[in-house]
PDB file of N, CA and C in Angstrom:
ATOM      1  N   UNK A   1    -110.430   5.183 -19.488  1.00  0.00           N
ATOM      2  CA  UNK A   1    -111.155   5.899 -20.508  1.00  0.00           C
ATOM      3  C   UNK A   1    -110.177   6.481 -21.523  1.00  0.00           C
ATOM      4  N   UNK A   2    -110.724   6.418 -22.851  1.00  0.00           N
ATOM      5  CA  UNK A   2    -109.783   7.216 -23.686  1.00  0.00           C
ATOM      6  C   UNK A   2    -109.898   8.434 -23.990  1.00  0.00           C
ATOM      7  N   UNK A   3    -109.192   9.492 -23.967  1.00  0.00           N
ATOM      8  CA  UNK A   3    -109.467  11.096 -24.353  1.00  0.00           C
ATOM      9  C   UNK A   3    -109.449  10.882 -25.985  1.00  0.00           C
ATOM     10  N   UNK A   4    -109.003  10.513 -26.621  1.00  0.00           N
ATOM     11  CA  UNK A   4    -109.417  10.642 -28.307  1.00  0.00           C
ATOM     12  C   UNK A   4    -110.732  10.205 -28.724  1.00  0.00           C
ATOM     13  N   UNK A   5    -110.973   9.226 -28.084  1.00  0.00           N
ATOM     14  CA  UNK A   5    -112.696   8.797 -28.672  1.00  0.00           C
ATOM     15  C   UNK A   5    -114.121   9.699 -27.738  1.00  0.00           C
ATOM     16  N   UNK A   6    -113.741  10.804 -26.638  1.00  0.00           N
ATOM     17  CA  UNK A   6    -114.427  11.375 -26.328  1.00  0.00           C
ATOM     18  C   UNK A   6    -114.815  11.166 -25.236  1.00  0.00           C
ATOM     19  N   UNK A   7    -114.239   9.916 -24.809  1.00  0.00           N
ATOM     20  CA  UNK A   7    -114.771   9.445 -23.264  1.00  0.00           C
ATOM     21  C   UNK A   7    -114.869  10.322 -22.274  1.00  0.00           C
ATOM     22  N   UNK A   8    -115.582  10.143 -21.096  1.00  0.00           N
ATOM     23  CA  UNK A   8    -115.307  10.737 -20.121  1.00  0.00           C
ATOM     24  C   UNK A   8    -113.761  10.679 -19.867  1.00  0.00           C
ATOM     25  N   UNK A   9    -113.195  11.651 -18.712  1.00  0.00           N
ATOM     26  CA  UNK A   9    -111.562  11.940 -18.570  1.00  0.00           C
ATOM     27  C   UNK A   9    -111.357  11.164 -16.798  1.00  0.00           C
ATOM     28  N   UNK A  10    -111.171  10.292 -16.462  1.00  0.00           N
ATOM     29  CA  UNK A  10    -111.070  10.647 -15.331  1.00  0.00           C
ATOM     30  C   UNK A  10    -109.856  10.659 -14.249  1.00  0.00           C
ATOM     31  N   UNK A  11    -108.640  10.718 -15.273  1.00  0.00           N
ATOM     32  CA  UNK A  11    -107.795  10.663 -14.232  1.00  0.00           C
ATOM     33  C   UNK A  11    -106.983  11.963 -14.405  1.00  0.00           C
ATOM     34  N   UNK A  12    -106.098  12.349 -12.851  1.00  0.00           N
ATOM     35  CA  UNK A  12    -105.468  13.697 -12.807  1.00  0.00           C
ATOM     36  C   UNK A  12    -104.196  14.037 -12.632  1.00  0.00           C
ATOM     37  N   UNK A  13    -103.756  14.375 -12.864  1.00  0.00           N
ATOM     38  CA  UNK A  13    -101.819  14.274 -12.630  1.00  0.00           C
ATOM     39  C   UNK A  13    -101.426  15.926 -12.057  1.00  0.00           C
ATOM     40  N   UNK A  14     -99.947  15.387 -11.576  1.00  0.00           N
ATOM     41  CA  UNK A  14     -99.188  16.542 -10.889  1.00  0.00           C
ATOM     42  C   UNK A  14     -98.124  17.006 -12.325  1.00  0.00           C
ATOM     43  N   UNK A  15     -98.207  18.172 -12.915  1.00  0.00           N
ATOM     44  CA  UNK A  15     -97.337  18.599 -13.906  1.00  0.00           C
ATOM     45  C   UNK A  15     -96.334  20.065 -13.820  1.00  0.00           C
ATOM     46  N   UNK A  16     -95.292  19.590 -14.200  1.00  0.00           N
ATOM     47  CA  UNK A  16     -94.483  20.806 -14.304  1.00  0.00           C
ATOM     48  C   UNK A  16     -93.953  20.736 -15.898  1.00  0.00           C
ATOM     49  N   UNK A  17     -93.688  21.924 -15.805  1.00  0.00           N
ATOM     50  CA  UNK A  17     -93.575  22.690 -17.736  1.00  0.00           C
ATOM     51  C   UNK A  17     -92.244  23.490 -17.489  1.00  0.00           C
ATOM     52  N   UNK A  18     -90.835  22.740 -18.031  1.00  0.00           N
ATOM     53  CA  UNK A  18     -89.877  23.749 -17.820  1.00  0.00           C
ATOM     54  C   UNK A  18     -89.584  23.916 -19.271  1.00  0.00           C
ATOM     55  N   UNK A  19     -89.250  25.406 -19.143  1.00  0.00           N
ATOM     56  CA  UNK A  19     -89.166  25.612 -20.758  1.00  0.00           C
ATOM     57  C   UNK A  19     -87.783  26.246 -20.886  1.00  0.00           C
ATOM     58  N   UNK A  20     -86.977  25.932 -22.051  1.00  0.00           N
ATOM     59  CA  UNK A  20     -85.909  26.234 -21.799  1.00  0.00           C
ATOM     60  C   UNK A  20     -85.578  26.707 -23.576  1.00  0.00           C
ATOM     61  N   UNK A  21     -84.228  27.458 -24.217  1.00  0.00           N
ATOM     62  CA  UNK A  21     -84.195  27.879 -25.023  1.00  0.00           C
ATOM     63  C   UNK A  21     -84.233  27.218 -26.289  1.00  0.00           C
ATOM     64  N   UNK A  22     -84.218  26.128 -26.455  1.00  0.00           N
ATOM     65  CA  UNK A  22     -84.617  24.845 -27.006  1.00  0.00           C
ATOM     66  C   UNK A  22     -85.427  23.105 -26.682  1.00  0.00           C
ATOM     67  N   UNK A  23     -85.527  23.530 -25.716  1.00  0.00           N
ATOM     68  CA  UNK A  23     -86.525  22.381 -25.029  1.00  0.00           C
ATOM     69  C   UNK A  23     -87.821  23.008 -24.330  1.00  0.00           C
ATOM     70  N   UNK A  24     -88.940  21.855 -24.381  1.00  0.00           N
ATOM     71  CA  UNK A  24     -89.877  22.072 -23.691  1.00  0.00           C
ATOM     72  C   UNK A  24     -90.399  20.769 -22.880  1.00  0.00           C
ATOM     73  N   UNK A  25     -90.087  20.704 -21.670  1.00  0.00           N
ATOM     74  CA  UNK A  25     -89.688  19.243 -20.591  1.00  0.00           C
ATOM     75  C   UNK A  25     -91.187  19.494 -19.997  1.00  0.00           C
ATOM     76  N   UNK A  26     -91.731  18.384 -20.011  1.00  0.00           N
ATOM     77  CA  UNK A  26     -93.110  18.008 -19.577  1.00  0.00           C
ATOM     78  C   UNK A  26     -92.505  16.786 -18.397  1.00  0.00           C
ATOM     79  N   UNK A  27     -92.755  17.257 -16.832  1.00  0.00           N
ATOM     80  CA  UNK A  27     -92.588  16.146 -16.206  1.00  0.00           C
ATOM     81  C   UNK A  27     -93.591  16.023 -15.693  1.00  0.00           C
ATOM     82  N   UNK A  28     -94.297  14.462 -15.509  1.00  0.00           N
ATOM     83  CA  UNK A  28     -96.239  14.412 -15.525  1.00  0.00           C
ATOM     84  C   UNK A  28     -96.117  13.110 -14.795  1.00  0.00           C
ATOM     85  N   UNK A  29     -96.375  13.082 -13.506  1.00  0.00           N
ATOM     86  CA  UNK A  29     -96.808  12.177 -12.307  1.00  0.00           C
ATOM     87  C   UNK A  29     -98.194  11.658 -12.193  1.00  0.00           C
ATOM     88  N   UNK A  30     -98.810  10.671 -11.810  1.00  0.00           N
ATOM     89  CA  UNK A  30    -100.035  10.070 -11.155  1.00  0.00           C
ATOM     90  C   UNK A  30    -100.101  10.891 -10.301  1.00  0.00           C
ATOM     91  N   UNK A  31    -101.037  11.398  -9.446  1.00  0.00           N
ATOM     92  CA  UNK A  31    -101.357  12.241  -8.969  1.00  0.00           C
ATOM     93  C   UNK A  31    -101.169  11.709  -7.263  1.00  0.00           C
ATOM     94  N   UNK A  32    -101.607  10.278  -7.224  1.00  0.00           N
ATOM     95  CA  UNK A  32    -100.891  10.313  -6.006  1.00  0.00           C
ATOM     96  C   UNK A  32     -99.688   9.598  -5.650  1.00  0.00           C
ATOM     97  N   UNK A  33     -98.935   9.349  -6.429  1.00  0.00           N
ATOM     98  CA  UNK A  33     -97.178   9.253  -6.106  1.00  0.00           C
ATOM     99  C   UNK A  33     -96.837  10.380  -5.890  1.00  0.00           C
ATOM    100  N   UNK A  34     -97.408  11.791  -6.145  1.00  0.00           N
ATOM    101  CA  UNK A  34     -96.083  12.795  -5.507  1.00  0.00           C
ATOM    102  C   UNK A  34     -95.679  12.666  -4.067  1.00  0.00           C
ATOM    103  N   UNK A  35     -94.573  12.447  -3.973  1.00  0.00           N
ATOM    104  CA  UNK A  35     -93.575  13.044  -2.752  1.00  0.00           C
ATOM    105  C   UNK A  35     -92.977  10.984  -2.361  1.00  0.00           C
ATOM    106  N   UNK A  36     -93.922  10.334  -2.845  1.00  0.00           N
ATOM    107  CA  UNK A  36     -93.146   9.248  -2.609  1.00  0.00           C
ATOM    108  C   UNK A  36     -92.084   8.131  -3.154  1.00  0.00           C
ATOM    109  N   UNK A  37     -91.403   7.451  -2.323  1.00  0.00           N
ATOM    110  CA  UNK A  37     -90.223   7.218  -2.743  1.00  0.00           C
ATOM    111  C   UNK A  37     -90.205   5.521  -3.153  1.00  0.00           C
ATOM    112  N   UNK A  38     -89.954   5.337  -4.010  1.00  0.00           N
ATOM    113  CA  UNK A  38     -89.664   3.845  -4.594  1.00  0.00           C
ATOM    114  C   UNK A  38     -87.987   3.495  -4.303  1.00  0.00           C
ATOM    115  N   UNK A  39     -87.675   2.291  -4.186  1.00  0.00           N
ATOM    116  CA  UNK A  39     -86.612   1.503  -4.262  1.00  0.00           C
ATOM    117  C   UNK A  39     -86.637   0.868  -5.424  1.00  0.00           C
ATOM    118  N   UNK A  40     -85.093   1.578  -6.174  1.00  0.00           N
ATOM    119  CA  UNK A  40     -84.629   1.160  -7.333  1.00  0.00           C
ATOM    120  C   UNK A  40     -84.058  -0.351  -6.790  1.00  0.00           C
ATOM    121  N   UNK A  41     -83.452  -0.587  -6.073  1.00  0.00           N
ATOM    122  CA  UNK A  41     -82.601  -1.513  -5.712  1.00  0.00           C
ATOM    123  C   UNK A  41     -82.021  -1.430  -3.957  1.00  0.00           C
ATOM    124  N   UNK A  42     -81.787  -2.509  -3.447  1.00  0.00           N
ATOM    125  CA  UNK A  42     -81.533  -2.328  -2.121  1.00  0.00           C
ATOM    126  C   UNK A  42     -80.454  -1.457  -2.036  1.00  0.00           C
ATOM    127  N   UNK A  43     -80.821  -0.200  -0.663  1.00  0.00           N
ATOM    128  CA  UNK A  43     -79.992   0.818  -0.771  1.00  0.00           C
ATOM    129  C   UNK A  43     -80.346   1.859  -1.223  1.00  0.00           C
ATOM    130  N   UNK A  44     -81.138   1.555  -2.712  1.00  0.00           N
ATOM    131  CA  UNK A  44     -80.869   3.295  -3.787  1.00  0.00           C
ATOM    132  C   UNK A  44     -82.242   2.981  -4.115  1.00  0.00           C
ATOM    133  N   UNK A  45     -83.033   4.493  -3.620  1.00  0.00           N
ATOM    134  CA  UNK A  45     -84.377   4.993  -4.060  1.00  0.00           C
ATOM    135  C   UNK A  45     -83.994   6.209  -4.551  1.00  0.00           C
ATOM    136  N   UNK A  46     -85.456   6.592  -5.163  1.00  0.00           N
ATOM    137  CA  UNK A  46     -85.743   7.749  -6.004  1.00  0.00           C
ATOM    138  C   UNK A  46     -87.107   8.062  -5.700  1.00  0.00           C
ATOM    139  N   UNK A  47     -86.813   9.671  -5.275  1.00  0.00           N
ATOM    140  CA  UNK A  47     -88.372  10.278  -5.133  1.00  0.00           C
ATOM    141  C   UNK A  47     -89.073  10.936  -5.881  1.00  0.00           C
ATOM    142  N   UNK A  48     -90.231  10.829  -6.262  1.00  0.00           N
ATOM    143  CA  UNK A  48     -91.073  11.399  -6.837  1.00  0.00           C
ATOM    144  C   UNK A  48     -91.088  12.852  -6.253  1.00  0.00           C
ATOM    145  N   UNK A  49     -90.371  13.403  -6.675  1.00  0.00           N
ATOM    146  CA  UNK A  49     -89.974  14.969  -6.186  1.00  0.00           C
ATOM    147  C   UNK A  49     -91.293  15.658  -6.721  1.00  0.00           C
ATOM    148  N   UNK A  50     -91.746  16.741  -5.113  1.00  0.00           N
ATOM    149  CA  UNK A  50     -92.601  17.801  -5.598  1.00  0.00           C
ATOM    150  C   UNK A  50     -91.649  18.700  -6.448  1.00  0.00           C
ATOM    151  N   UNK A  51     -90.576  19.528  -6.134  1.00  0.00           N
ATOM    152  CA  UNK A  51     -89.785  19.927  -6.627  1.00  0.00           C
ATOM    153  C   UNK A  51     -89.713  19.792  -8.248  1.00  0.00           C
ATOM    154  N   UNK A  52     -89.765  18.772  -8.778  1.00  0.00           N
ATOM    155  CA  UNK A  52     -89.937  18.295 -10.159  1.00  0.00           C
ATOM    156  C   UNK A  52     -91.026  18.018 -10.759  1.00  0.00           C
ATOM    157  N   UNK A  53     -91.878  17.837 -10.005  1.00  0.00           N
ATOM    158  CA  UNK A  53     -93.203  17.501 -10.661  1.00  0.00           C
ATOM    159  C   UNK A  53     -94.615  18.222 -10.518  1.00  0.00           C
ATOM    160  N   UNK A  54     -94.624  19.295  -8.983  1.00  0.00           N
ATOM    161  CA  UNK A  54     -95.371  19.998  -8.486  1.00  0.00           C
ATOM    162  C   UNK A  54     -95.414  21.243  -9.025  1.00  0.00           C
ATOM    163  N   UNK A  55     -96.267  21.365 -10.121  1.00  0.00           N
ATOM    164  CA  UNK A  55     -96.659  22.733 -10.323  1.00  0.00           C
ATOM    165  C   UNK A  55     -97.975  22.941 -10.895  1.00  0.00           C
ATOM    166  N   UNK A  56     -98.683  22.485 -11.251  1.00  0.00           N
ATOM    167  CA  UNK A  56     -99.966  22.792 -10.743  1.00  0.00           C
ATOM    168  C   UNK A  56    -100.893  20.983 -11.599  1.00  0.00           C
ATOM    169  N   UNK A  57    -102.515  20.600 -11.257  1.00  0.00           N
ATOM    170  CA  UNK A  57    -103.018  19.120 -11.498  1.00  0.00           C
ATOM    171  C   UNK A  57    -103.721  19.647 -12.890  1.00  0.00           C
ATOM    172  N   UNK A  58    -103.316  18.708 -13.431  1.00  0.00           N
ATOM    173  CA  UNK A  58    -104.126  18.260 -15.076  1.00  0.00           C
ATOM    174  C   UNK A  58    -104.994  17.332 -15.041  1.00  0.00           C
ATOM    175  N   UNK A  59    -105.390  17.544 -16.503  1.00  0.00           N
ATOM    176  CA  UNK A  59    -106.904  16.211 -16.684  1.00  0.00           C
ATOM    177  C   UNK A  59    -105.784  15.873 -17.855  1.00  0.00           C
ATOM    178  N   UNK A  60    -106.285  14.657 -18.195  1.00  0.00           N
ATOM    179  CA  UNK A  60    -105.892  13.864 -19.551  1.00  0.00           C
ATOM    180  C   UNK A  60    -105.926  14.684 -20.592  1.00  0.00           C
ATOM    181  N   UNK A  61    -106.967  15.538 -20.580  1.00  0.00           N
ATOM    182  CA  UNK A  61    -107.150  16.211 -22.213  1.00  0.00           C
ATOM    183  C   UNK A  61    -105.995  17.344 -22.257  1.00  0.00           C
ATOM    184  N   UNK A  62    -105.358  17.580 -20.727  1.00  0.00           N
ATOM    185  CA  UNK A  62    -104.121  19.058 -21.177  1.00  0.00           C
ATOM    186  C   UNK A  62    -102.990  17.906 -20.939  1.00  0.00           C
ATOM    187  N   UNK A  63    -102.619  16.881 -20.443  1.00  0.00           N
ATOM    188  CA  UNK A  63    -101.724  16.016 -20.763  1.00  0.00           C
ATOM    189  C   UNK A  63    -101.049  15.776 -21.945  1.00  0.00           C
ATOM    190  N   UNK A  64    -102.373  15.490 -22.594  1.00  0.00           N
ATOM    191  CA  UNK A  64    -102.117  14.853 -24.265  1.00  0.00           C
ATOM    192  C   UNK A  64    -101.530  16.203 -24.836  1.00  0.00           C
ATOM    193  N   UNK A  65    -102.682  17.435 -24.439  1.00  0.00           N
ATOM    194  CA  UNK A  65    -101.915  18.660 -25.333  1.00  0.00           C
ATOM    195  C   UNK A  65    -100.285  19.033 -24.809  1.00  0.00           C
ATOM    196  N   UNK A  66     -99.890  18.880 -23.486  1.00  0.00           N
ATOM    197  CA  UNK A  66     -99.019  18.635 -23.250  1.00  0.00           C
ATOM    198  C   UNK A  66     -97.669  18.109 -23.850  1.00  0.00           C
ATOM    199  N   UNK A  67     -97.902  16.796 -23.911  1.00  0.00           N
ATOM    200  CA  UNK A  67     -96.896  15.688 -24.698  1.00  0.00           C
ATOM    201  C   UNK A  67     -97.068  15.975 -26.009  1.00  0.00           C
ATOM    202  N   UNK A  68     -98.164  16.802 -26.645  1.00  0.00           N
ATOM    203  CA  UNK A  68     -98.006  17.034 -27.958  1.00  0.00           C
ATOM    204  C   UNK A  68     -96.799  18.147 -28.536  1.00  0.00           C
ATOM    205  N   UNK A  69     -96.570  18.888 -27.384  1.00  0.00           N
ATOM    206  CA  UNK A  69     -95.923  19.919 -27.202  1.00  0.00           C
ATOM    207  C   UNK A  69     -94.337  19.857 -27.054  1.00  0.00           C
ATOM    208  N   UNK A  70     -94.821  19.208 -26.191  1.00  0.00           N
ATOM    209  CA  UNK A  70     -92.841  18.607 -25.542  1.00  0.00           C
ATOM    210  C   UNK A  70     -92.075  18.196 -26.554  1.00  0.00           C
ATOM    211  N   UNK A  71     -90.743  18.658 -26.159  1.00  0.00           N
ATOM    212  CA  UNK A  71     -90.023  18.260 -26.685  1.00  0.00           C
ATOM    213  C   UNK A  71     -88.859  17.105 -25.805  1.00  0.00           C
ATOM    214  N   UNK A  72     -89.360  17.183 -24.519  1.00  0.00           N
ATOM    215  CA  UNK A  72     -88.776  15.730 -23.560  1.00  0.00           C
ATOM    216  C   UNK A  72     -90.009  15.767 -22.645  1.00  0.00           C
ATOM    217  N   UNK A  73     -90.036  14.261 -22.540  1.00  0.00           N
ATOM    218  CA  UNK A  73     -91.014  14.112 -21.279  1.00  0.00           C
ATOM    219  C   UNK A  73     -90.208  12.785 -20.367  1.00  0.00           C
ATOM    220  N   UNK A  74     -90.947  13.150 -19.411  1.00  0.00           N
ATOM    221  CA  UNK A  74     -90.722  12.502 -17.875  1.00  0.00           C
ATOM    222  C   UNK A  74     -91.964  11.652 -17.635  1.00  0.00           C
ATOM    223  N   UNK A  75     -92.299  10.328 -17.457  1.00  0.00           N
ATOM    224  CA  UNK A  75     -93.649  10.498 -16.470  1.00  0.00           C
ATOM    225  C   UNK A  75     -93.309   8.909 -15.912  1.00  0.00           C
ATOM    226  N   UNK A  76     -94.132   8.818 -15.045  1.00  0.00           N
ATOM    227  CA  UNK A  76     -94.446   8.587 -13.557  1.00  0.00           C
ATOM    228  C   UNK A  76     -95.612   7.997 -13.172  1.00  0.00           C
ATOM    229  N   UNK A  77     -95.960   6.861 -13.576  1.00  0.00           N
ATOM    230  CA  UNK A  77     -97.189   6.151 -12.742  1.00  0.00           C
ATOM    231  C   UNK A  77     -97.960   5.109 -13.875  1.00  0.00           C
ATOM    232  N   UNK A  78     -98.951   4.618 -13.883  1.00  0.00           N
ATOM    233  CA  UNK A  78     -99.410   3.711 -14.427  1.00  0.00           C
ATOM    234  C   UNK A  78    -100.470   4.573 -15.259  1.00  0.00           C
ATOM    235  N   UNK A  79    -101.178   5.155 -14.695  1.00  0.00           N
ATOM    236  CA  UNK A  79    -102.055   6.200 -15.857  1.00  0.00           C
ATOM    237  C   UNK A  79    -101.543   6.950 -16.996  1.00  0.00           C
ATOM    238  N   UNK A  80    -100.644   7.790 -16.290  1.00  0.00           N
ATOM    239  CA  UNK A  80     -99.984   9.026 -17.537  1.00  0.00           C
ATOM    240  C   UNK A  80     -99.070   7.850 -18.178  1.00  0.00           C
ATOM    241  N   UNK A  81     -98.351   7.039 -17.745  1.00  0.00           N
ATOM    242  CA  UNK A  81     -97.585   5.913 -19.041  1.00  0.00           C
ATOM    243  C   UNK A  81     -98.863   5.166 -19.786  1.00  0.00           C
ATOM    244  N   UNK A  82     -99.851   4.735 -19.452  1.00  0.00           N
ATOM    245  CA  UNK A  82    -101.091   4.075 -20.371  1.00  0.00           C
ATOM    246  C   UNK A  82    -101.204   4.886 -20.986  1.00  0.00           C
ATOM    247  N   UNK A  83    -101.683   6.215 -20.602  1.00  0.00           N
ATOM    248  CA  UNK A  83    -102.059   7.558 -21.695  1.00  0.00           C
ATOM    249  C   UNK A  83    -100.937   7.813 -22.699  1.00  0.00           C
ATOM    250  N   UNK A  84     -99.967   7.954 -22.553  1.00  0.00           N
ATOM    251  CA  UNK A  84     -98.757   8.254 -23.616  1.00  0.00           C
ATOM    252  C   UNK A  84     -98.235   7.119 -24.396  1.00  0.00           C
ATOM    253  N   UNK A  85     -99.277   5.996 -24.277  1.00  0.00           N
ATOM    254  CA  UNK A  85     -99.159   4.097 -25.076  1.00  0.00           C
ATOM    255  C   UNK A  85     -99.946   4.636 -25.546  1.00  0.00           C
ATOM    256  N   UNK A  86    -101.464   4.790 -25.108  1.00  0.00           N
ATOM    257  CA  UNK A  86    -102.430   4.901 -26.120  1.00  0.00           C
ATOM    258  C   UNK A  86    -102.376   5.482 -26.923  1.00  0.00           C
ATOM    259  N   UNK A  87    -101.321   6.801 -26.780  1.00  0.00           N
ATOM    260  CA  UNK A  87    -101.813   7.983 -27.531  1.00  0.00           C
ATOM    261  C   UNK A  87    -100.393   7.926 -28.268  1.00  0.00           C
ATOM    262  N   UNK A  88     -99.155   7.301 -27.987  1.00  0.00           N
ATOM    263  CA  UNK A  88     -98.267   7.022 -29.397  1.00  0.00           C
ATOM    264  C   UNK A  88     -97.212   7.909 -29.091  1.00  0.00           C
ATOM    265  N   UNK A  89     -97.053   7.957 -27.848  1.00  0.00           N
ATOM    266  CA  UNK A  89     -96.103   8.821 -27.138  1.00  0.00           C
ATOM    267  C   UNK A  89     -94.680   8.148 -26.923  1.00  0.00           C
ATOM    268  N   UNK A  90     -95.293   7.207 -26.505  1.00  0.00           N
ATOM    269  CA  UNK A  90     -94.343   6.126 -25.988  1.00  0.00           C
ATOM    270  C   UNK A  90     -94.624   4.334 -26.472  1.00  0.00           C
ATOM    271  N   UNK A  91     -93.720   3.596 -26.311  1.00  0.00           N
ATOM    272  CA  UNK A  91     -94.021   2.457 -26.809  1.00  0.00           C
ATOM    273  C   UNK A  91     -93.995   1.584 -25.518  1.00  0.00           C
ATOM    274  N   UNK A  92     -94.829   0.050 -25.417  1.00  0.00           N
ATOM    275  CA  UNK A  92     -94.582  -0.383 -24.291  1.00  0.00           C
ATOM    276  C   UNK A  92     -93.049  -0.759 -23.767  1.00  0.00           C
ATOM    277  N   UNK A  93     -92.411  -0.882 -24.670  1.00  0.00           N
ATOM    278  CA  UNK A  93     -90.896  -1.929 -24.678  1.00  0.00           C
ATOM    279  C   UNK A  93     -90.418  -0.835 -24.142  1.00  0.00           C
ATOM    280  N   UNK A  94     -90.774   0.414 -23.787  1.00  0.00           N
ATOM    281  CA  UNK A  94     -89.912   1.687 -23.582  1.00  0.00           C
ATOM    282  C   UNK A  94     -90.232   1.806 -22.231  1.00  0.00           C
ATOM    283  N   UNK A  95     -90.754   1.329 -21.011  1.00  0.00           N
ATOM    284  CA  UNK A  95     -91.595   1.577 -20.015  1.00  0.00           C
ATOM    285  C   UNK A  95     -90.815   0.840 -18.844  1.00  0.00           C
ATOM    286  N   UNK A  96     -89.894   1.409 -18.206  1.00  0.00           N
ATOM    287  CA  UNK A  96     -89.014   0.117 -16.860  1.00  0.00           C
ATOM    288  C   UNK A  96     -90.051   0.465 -15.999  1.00  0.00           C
ATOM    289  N   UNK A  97     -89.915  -0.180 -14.801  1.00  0.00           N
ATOM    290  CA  UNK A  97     -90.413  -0.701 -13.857  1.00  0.00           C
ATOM    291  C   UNK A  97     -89.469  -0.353 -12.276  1.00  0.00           C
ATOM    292  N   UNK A  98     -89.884   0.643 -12.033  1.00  0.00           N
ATOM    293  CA  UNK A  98     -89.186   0.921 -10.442  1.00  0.00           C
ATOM    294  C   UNK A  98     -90.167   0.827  -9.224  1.00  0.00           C
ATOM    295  N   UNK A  99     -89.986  -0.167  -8.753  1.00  0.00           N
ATOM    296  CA  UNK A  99     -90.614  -0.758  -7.642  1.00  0.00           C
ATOM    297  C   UNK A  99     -92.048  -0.865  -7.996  1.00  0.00           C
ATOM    298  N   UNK A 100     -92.060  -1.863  -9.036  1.00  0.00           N
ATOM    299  CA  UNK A 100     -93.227  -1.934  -9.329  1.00  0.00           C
ATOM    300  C   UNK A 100     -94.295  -0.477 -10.421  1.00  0.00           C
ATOM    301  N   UNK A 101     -94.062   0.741 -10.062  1.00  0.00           N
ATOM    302  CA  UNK A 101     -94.412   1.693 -10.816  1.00  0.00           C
ATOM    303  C   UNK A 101     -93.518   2.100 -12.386  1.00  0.00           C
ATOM    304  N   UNK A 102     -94.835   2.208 -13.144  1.00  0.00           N
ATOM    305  CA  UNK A 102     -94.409   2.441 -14.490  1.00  0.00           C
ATOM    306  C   UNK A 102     -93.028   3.760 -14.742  1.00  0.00           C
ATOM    307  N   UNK A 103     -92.360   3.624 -15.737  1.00  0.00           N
ATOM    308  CA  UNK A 103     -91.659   5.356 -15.476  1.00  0.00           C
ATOM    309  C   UNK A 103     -91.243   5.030 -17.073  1.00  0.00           C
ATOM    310  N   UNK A 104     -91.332   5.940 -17.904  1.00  0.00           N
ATOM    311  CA  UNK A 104     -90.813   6.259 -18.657  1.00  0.00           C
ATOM    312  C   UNK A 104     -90.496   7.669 -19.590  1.00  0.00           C
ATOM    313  N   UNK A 105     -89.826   7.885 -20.378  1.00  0.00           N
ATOM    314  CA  UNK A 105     -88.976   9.033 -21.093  1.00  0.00           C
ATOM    315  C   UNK A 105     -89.176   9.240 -22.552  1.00  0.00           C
ATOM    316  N   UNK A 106     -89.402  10.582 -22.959  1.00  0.00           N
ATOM    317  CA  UNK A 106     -89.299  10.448 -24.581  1.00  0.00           C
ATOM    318  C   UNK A 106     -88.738  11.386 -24.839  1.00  0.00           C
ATOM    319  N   UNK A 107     -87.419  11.595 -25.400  1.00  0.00           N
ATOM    320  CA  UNK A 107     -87.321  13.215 -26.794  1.00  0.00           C
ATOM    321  C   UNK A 107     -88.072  12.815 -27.664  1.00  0.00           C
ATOM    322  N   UNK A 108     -88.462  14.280 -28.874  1.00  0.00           N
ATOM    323  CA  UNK A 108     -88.620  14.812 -29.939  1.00  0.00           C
ATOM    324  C   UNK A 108     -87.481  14.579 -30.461  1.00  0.00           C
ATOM    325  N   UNK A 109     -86.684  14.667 -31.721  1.00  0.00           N
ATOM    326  CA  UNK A 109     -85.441  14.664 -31.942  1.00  0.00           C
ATOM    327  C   UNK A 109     -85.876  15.574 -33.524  1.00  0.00           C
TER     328      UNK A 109
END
């Protein structure tokens, strides 16, 4: 569903908001990858840290206000990366692939 044309919302994410004296870091997970771990490569994974991403669940519509906000973002899964394509956050060519799950990054500059 799209949040700009009014649709219903239906997906929910795990978000943390660190704010710092010139940055404002939006790190925004699928809601159920937190705590699990992908393989970058044989040997070396990376976890979807509560630690980093656990601080309290969003809908799409505080996402977007979210990333409108940020000045770096983080995200994590196949929803919140579709949402930040649709919405011009991010571009697809910008989007790797760790074990199969979407992940990608943006500054403001």
């Amino acid at each position: 569903m799209h949040a700009v044309l009014g649709m219903p919302l239906k997906n929910e994410f795990w978000c943390k908001v660190i704010k710092t004296k010139f940055d404002f870091l939006v790190a925004i997970c699928d809601k159920d990858l937190l705590g699990k771990s992908l393989e970058v490569e044989k040997g070396l994974k990376i976890k979807i840290s509560e630690r980093f991403y656990k601080e309290k669940i969003i809908d799409e519509r505080e996402a977007i206000t979210l990333m409108k906000k940020a000045t770096i973002g983080n995200l994590f899964g196949e929803n919140i990366v579709k949402l930040a394509v649709e919405n011009n956050f991010i571009s697809e060519e910008n989007i790797i692939y760790i074990d199969g799950v979407p992940h990608a990054q943006f500054v403001k500059i």
